[in-house]
Protein backbone atom coordinates (compact mmCIF):
# COMPACT_ATOMS: atom_id res chain seq x y z
CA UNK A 1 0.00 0.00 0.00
CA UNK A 2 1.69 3.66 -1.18
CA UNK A 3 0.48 6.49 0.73
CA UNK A 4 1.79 10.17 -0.25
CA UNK A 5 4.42 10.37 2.65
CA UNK A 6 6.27 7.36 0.78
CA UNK A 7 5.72 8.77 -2.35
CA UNK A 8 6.86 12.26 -1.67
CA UNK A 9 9.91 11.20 1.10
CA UNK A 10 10.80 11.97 3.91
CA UNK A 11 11.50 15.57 3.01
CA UNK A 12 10.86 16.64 -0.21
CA UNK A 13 11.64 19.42 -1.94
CA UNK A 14 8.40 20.62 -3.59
CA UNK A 15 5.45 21.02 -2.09
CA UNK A 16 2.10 19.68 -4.52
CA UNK A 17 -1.66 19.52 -3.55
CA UNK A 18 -3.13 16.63 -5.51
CA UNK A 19 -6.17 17.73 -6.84
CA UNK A 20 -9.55 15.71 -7.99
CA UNK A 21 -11.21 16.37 -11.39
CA UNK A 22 -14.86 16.83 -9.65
CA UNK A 23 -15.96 17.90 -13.18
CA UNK A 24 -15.85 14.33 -14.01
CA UNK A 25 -17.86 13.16 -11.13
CA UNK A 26 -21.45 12.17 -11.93
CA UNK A 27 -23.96 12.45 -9.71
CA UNK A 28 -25.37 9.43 -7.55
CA UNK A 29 -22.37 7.30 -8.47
CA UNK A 30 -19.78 9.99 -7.45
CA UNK A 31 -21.47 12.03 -5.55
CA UNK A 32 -25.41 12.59 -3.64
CA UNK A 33 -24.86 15.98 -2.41
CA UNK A 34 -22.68 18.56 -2.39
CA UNK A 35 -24.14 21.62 -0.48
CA UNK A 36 -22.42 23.10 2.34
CA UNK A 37 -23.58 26.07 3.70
CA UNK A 38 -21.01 29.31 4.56
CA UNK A 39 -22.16 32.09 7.39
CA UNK A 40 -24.24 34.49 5.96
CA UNK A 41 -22.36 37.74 4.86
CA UNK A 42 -25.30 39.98 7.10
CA UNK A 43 -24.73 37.28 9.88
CA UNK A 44 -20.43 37.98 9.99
CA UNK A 45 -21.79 41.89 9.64
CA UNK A 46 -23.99 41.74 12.69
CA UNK A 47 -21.34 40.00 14.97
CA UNK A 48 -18.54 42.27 14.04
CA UNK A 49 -21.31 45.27 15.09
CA UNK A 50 -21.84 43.53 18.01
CA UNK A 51 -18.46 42.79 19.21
CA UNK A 52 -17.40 46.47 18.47
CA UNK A 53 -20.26 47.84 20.92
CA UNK A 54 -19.64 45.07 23.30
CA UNK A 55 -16.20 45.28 23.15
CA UNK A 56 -15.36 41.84 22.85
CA UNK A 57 -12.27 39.72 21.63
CA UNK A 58 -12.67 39.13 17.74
CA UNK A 59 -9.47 35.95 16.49
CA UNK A 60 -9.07 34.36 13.30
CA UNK A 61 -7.99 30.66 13.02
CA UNK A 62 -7.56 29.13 9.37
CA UNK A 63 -8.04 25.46 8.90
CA UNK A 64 -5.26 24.13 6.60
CA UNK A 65 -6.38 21.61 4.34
CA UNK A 66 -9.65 21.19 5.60
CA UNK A 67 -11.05 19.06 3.17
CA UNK A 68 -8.61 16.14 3.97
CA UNK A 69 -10.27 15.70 7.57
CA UNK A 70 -13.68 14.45 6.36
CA UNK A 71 -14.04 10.52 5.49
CA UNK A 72 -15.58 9.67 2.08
CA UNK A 73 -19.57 7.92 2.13
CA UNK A 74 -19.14 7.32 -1.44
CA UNK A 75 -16.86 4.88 -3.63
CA UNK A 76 -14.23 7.06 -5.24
CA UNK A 77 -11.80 6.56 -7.39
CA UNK A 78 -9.22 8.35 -9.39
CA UNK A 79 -5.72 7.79 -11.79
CA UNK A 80 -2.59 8.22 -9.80
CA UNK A 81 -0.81 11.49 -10.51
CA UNK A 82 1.79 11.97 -13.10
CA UNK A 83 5.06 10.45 -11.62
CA UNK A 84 3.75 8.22 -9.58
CA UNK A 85 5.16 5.09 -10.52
CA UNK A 86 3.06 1.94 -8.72
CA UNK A 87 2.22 -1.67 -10.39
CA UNK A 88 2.11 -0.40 -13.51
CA UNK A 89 -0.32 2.19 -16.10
CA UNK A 90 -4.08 0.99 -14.97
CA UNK A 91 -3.78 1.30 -11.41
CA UNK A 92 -6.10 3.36 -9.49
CA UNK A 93 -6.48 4.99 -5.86
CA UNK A 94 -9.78 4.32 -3.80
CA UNK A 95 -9.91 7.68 -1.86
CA UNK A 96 -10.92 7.26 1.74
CA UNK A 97 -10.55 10.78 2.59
CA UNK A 98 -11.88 13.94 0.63
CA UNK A 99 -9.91 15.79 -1.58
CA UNK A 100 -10.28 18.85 -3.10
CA UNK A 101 -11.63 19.27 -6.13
CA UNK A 102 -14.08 16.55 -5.44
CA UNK A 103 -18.22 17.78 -5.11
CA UNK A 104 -19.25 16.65 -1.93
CA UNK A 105 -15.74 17.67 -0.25
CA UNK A 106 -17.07 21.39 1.21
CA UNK A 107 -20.25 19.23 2.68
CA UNK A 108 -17.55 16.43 3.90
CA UNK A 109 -15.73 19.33 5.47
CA UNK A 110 -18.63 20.92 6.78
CA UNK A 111 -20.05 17.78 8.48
CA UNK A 112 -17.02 16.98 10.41
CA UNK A 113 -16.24 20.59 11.70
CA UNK A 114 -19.84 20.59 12.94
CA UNK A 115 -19.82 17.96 14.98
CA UNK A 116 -16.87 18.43 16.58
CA UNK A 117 -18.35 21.50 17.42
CA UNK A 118 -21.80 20.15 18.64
CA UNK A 119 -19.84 17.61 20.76
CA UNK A 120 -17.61 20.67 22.29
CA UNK A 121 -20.86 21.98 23.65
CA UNK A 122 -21.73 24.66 20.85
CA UNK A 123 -25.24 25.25 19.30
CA UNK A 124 -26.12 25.97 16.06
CA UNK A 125 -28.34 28.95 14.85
CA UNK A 126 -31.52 27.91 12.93
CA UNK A 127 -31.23 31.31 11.24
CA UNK A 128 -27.69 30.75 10.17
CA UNK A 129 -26.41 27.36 9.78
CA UNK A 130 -22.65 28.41 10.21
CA UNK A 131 -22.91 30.50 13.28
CA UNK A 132 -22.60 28.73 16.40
CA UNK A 133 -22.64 29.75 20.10
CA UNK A 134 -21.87 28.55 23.47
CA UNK A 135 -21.04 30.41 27.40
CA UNK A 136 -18.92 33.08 26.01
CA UNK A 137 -18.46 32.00 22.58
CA UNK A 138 -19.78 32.64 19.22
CA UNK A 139 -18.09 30.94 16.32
CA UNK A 140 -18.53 32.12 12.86
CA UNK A 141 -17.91 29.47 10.03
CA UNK A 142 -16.78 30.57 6.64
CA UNK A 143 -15.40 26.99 4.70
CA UNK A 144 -12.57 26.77 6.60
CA UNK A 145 -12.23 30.61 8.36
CA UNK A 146 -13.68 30.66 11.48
CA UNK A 147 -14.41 33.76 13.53
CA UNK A 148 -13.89 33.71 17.13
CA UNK A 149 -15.91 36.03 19.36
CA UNK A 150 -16.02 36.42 22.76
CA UNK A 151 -15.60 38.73 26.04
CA UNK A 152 -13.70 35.77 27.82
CA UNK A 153 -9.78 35.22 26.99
CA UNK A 154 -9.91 31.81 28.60
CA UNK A 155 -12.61 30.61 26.73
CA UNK A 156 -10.88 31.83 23.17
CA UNK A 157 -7.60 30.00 24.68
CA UNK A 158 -9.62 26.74 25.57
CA UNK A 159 -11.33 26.53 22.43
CA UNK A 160 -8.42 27.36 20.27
CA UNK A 161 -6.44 24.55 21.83
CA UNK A 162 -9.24 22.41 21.59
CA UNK A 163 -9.63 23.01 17.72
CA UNK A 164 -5.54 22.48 17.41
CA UNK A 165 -5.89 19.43 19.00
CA UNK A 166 -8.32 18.15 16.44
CA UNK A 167 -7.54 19.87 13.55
CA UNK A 168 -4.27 21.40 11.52
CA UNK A 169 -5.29 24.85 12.51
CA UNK A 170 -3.00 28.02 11.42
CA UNK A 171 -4.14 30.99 14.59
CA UNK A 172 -4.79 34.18 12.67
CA UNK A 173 -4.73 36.22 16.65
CA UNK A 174 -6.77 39.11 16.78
CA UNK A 175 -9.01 39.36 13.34
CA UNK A 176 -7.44 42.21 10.96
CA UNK A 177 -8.97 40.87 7.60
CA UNK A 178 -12.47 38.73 7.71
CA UNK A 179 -13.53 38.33 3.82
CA UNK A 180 -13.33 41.58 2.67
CA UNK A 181 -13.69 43.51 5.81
CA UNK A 182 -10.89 45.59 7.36
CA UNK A 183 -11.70 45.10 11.02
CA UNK A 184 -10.03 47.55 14.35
């Protein structure tokens, strides 16, 4: 069994994101659904407002390649990459994990994120799918930039180790730049 570690080495040179052709998936044998939903742009608006008045602690946190944390429902399959030199020219890889490029990977994504947040103790808004809040915490999802909010330090600390823990997170601090908007 190859994996990309053995492929690549132990240290190699170049960094390359493999990449799916989802235009080539069709649906129901590829793919059932591929919606995942993003926070509301009036939503991010309102808690930006919010924590300005308030005065409460906006952070950033990044998720880096988020689509590789969510396990595949469906049968997948695609050609190795160029270079990739394994039992010969008709082999191909069963993915087990979602890749980009692939339809259902921002629902994949999306799935997994939310409930690891559920099981942390967060609850979702019915008005915006992607907004979630807890004791001193509001978390804003945007695919995979999330929006921390809150007027407790420890509780931004806690849930930022927490999210480390579980995912490859990149911490952003104190939020400068949320899509588009200059925040101070």
């Amino acid at each position: 069994m190859y994996n990309i570690k053995t492929w690549l080495g132990p240290d190699p040179l170049y960094k390359a994101r493999w990449v799916a052709k989802g235009f080539s998936q069709k649906y129901g044998v590829d793919y059932f659904e591929t919606f995942a939903a993003v926070a509301k742009p009036m939503s991010y608006k309102i808690l930006l407002a919010l924590a300005a008045h308030y005065d409460l602690d906006v952070h950033q946190m990044d998720v880096k390649s988020a689509f590789l944390h969510g396990d595949l429902d469906e049968e997948v399959y695609i050609e190795l990459p160029e270079g990739f030199q394994a039992g010969g020219d008709n082999v191909v890889c069963k993915l087990l994990k979602s890749l980009y490029g692939l339809k259902q990977a921002p629902r994949v994504w999306a799935k997994v994120l939310r409930e690891f947040l559920v099981s942390y103790g967060l609850v979702r808004l019915e008005s915006d799918h992607c907004i979630y809040v807890g004791k001193n915490l509001i978390i804003a999802i945007y695919v995979d930039d999330l929006l921390l909010i809150s007027k407790s330090k420890r509780s931004l600390r806690r849930i930022k180790t927490e999210l480390k823990n579980r995912f490859d997170m990149k911490d952003l601090k104190a939020a400068k730049h949320y899509l588009g908007i200059e925040i101070q």
